[in-house]
Each structure stands twice: as C-alpha cells, then as structure tokens.
PDB file of N, CA and C in Angstrom:
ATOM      1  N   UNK A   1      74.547 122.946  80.358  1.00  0.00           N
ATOM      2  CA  UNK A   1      74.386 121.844  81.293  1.00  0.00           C
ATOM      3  C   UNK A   1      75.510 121.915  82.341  1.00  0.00           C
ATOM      4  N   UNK A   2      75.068 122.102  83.563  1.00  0.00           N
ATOM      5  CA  UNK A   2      76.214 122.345  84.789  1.00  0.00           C
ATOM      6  C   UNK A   2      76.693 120.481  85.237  1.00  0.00           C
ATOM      7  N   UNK A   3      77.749 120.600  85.352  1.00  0.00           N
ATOM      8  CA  UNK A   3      78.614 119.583  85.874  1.00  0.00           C
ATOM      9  C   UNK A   3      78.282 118.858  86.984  1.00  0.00           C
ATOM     10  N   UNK A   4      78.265 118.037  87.542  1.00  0.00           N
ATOM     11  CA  UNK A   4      77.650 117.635  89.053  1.00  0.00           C
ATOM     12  C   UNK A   4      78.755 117.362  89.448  1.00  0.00           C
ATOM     13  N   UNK A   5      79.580 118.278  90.732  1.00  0.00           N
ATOM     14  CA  UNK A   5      80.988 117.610  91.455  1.00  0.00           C
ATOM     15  C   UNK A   5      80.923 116.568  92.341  1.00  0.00           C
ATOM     16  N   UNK A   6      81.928 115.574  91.656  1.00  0.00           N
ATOM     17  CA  UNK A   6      82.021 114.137  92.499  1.00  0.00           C
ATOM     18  C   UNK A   6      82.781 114.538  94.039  1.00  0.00           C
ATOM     19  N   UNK A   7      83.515 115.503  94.399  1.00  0.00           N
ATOM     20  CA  UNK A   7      84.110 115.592  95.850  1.00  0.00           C
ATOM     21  C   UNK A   7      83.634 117.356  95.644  1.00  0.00           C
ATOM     22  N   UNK A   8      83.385 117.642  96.877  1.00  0.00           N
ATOM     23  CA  UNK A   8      82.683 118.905  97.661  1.00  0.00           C
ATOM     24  C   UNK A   8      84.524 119.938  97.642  1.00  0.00           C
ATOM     25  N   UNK A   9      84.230 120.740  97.683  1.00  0.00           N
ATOM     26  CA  UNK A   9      84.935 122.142  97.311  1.00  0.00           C
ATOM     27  C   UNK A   9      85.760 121.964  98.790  1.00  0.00           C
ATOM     28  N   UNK A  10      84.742 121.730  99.938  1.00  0.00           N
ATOM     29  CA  UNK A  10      85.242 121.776 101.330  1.00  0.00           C
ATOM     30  C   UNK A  10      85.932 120.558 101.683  1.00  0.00           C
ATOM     31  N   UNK A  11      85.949 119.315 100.574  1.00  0.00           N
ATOM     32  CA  UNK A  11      86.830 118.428 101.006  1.00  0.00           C
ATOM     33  C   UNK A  11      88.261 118.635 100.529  1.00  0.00           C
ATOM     34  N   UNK A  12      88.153 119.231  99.407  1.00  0.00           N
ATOM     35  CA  UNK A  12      89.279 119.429  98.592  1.00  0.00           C
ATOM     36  C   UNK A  12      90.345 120.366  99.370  1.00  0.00           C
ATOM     37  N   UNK A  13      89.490 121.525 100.070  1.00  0.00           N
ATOM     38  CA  UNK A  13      90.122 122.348 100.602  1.00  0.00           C
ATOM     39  C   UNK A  13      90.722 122.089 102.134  1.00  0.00           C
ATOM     40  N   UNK A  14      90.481 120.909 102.831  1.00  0.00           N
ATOM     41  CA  UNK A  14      90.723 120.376 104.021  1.00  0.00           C
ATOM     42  C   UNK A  14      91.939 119.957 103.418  1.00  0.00           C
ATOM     43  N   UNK A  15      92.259 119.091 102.447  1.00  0.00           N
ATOM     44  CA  UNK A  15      94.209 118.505 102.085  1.00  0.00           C
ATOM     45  C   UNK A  15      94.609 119.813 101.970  1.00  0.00           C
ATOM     46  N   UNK A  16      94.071 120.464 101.955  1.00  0.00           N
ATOM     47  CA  UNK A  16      95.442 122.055 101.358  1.00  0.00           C
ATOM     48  C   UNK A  16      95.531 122.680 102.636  1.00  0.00           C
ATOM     49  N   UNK A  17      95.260 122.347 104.062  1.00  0.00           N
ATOM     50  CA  UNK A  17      94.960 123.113 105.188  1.00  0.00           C
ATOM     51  C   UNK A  17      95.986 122.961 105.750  1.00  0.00           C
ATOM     52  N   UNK A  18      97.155 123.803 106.111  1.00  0.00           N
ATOM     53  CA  UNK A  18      98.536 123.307 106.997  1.00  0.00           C
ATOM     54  C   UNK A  18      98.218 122.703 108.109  1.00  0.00           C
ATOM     55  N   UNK A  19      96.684 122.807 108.970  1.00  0.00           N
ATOM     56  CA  UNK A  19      96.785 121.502 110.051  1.00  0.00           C
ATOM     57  C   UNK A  19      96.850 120.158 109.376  1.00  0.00           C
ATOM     58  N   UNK A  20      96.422 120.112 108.459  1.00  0.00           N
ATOM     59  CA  UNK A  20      96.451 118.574 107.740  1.00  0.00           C
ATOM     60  C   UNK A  20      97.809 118.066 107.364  1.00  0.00           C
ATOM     61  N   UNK A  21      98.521 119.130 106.384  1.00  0.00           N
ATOM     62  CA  UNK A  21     100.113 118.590 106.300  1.00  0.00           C
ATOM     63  C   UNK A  21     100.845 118.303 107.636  1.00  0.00           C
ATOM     64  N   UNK A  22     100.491 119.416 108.831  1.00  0.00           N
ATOM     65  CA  UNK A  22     101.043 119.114 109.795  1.00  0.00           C
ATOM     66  C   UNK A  22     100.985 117.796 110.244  1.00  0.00           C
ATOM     67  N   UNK A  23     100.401 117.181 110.974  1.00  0.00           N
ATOM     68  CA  UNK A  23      99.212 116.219 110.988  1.00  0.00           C
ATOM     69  C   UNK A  23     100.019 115.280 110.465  1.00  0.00           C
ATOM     70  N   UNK A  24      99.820 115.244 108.909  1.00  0.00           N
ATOM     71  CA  UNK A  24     100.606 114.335 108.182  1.00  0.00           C
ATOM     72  C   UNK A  24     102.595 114.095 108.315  1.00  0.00           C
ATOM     73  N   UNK A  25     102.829 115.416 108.878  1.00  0.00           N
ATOM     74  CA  UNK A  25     104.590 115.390 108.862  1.00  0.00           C
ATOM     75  C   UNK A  25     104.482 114.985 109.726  1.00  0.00           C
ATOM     76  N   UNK A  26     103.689 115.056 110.944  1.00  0.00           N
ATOM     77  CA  UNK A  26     104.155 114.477 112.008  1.00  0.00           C
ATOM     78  C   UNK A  26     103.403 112.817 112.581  1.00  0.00           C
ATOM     79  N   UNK A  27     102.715 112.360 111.961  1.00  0.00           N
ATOM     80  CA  UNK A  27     102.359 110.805 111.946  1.00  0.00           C
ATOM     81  C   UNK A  27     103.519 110.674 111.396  1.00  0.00           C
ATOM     82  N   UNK A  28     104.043 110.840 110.033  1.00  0.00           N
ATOM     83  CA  UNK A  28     105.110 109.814 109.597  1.00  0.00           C
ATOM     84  C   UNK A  28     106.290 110.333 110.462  1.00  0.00           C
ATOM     85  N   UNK A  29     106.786 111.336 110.569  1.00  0.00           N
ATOM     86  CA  UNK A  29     107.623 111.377 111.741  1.00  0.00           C
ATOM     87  C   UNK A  29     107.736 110.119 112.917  1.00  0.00           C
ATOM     88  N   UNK A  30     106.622 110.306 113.804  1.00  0.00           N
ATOM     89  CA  UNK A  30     106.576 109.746 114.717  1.00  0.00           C
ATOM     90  C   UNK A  30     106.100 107.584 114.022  1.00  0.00           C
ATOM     91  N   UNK A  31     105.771 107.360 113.037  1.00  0.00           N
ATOM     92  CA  UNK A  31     105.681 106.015 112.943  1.00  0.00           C
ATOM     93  C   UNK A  31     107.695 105.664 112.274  1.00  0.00           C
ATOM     94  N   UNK A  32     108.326 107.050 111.729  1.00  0.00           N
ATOM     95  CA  UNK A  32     109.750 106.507 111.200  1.00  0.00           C
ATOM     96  C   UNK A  32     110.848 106.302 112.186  1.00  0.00           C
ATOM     97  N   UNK A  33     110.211 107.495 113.809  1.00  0.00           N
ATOM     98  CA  UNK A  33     111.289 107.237 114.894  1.00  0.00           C
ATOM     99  C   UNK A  33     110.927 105.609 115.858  1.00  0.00           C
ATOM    100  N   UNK A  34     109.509 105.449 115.357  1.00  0.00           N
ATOM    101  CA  UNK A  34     108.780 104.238 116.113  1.00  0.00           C
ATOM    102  C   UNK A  34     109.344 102.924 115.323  1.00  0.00           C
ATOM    103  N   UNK A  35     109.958 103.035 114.299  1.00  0.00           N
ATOM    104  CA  UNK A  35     110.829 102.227 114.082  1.00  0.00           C
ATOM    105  C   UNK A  35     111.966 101.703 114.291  1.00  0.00           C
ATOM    106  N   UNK A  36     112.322 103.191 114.286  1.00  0.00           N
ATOM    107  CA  UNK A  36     113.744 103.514 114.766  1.00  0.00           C
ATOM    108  C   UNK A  36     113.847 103.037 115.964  1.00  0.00           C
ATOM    109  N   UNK A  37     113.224 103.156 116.698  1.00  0.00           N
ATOM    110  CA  UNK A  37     113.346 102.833 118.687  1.00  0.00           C
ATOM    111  C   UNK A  37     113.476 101.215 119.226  1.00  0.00           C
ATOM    112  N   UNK A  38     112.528 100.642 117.982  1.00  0.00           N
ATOM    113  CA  UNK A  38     112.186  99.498 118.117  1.00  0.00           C
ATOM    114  C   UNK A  38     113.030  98.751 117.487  1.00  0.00           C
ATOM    115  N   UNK A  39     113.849  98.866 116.368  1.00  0.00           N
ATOM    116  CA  UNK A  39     114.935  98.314 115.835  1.00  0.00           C
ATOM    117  C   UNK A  39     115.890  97.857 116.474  1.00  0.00           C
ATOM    118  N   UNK A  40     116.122  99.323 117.545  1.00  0.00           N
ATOM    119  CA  UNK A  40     117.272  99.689 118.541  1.00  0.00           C
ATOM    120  C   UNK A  40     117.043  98.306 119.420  1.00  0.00           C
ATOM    121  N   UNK A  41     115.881  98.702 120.153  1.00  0.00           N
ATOM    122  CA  UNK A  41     115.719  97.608 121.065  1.00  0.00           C
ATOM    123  C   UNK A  41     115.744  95.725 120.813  1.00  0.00           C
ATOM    124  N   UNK A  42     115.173  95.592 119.705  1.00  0.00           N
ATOM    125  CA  UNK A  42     114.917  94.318 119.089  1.00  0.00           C
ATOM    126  C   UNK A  42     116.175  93.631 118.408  1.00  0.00           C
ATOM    127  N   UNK A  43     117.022  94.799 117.623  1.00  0.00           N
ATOM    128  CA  UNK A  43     118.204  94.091 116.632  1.00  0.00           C
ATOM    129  C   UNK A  43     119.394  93.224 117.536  1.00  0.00           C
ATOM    130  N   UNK A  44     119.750  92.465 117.140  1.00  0.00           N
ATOM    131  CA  UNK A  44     121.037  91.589 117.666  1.00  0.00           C
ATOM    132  C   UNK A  44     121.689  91.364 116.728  1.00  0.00           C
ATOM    133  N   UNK A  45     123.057  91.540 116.377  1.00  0.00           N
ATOM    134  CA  UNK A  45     123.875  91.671 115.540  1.00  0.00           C
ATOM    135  C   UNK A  45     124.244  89.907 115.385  1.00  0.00           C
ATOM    136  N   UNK A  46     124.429  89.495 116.288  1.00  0.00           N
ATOM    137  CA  UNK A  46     125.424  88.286 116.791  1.00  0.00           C
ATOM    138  C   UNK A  46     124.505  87.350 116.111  1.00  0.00           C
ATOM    139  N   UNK A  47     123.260  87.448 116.413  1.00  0.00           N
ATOM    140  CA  UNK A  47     122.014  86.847 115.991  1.00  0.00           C
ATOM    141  C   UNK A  47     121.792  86.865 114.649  1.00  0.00           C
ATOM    142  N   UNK A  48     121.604  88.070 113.749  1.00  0.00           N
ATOM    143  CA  UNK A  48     121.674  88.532 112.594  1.00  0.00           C
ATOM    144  C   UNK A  48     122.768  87.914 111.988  1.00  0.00           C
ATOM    145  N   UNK A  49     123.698  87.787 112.233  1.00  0.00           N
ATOM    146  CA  UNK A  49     124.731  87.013 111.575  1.00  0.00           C
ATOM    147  C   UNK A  49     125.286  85.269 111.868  1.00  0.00           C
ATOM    148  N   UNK A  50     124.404  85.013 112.343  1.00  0.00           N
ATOM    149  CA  UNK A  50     123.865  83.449 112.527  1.00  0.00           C
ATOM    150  C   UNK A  50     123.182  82.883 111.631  1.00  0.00           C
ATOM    151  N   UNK A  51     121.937  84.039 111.972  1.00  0.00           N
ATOM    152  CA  UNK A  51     121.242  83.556 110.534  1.00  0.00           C
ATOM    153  C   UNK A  51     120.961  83.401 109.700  1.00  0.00           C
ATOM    154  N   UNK A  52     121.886  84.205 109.179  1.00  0.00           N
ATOM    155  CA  UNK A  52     122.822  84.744 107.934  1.00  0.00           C
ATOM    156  C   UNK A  52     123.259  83.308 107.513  1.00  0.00           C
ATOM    157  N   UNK A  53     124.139  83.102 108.555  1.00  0.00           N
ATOM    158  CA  UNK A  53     124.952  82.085 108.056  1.00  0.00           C
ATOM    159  C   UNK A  53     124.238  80.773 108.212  1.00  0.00           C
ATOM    160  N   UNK A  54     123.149  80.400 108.993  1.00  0.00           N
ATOM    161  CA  UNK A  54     122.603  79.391 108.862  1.00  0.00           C
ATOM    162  C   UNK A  54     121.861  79.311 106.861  1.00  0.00           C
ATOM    163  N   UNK A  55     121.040  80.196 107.005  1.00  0.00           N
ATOM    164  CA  UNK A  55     120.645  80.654 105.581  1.00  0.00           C
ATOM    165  C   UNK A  55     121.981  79.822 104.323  1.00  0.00           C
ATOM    166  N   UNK A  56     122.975  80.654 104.556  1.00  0.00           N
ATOM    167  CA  UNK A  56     123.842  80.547 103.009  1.00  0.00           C
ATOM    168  C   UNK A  56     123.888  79.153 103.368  1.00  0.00           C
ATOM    169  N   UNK A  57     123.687  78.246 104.349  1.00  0.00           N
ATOM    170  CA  UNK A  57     125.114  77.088 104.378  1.00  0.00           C
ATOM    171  C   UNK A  57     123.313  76.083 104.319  1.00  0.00           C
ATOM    172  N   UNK A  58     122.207  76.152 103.986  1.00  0.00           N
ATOM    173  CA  UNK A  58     120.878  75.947 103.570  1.00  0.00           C
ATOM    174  C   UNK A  58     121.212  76.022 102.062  1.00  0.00           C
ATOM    175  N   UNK A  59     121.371  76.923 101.730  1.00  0.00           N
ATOM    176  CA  UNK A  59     121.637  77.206 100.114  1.00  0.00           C
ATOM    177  C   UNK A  59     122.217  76.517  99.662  1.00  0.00           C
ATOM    178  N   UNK A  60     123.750  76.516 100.183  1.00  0.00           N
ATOM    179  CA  UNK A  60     124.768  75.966  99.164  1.00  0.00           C
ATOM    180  C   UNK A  60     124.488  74.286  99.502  1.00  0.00           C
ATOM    181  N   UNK A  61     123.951  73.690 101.025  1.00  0.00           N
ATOM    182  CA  UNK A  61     123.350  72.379 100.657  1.00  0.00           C
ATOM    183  C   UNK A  61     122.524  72.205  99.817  1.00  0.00           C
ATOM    184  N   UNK A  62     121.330  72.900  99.314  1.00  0.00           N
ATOM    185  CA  UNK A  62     120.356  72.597  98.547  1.00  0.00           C
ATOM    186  C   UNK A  62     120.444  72.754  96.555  1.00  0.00           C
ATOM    187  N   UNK A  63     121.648  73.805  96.742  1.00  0.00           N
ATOM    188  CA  UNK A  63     121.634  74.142  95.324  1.00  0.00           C
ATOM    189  C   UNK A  63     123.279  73.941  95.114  1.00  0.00           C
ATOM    190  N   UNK A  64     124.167  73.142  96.119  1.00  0.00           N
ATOM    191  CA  UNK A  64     125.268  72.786  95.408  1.00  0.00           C
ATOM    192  C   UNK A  64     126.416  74.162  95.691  1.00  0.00           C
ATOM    193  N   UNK A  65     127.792  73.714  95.606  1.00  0.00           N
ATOM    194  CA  UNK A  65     128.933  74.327  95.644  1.00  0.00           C
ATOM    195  C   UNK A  65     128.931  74.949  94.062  1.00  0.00           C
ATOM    196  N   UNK A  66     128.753  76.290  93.912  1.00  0.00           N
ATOM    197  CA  UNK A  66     129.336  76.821  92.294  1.00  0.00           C
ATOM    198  C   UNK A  66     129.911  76.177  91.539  1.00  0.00           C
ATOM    199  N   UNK A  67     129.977  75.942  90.558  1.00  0.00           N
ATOM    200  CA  UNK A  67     131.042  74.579  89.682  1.00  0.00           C
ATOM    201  C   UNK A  67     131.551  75.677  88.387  1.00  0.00           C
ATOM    202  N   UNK A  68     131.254  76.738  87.955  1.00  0.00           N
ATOM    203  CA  UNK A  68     131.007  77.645  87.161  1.00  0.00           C
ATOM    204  C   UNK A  68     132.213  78.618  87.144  1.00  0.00           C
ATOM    205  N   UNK A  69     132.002  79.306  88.338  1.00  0.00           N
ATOM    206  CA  UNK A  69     132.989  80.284  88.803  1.00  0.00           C
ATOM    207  C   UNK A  69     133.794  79.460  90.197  1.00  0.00           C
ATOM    208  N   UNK A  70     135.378  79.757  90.300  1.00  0.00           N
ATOM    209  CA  UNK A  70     135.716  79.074  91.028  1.00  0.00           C
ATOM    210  C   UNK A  70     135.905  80.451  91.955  1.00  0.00           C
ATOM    211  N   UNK A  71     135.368  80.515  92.841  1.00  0.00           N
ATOM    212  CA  UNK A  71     135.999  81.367  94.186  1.00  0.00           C
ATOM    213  C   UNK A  71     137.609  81.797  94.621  1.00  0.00           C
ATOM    214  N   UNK A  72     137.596  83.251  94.861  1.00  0.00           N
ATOM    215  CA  UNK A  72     139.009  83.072  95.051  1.00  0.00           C
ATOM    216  C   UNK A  72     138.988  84.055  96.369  1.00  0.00           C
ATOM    217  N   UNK A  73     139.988  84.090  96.751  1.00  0.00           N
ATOM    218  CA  UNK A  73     140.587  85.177  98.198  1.00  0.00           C
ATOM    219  C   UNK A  73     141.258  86.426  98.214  1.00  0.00           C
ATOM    220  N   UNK A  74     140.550  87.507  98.514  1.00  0.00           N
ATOM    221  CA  UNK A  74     141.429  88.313  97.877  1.00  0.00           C
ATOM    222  C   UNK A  74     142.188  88.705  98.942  1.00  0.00           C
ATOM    223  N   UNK A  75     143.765  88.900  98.754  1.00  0.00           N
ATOM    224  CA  UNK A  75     144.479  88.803 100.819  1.00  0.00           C
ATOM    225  C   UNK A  75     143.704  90.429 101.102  1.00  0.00           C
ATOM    226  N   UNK A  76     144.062  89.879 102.473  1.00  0.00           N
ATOM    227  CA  UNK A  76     143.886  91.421 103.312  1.00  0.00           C
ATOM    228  C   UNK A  76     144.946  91.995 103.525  1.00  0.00           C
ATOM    229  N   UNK A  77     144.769  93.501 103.407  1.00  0.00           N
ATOM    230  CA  UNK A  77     145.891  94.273 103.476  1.00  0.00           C
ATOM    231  C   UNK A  77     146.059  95.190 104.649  1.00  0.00           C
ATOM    232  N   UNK A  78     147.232  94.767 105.251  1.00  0.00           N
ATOM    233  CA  UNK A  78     147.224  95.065 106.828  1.00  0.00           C
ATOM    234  C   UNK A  78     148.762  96.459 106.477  1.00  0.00           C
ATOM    235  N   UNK A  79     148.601  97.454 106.699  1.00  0.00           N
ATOM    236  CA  UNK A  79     149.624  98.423 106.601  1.00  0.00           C
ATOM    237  C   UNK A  79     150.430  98.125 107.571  1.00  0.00           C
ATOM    238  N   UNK A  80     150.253  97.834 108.455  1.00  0.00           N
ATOM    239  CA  UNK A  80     151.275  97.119 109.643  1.00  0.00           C
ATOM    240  C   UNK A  80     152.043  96.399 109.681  1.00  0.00           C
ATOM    241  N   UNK A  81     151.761  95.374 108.941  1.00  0.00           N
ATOM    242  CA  UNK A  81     152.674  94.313 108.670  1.00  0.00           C
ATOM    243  C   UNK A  81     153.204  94.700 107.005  1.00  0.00           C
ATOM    244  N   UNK A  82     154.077  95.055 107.023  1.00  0.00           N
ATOM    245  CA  UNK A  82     155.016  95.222 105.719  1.00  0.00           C
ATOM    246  C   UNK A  82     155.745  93.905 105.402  1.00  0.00           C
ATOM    247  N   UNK A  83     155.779  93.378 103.915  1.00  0.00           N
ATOM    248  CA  UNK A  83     156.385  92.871 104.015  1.00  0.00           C
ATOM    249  C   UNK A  83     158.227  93.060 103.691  1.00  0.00           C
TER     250      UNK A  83
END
C-alpha cells in the first residue's frame, strides 16, 4: 500500500533553494535595520526618563514606601576628590 504525500516533493524543495534563504536573510535584515532607523528617529532619552519616573513615583503612591527593606546610598566614588 503506497503512502499518499501530504506536501508535493516540489514544495519541499523550494525551502532548500538559496533564492529562498536569500530572500529570507534579507527580509529580516531589512525589517531589523527598519527598526533600527526608526528607533533612531523616534527615541528621546529626556522623555524616556520622565516616564520612567512618572511610572515609579505611580507605584510607590499606589503600593506604598517599602517598610521591609530600608533603602540605603551607596556614596559615589569620585578619584578626584581624595579624601
């Protein structure tokens, strides 16, 4: 009793065709630099870190100052200033 193939010999053999990988390296190529470009153009740092901080200071109104762990500072260390 012969097998009946669910995908054709000639479809199988179209993914193994280097125009197809090509094809494929270069869509994702070109959708990872199309990110890239658009990031560039769109990102704002100044912005990004606004809303950052709008965000945490949302949080710590809604869910409270830590009571658990007490926060501490760790100094900064400036080689310049010796003491």
């Amino acid at each position: 009793m012969e097998s009946k193939r669910l995908v054709g010999k000639n479809v199988i053999m179209g993914f193994q065709s280097k125009t197809f990988v090509k094809f494929q390296v270069v869509a994702f190529a070109g959708f990872f630099l199309g990110l890239r470009f658009i990031d560039y153009l769109v990102y704002d740092e100044q912005k990004y870190l606004e809303i950052r901080e709008e965000m945490e200071d949302e949080y710590w109104a809604k869910h409270g100052e830590p009571s658990e762990i007490i926060p501490y500072q760790v100094p900064y260390f400036n080689p310049e200033k010796s003491d």
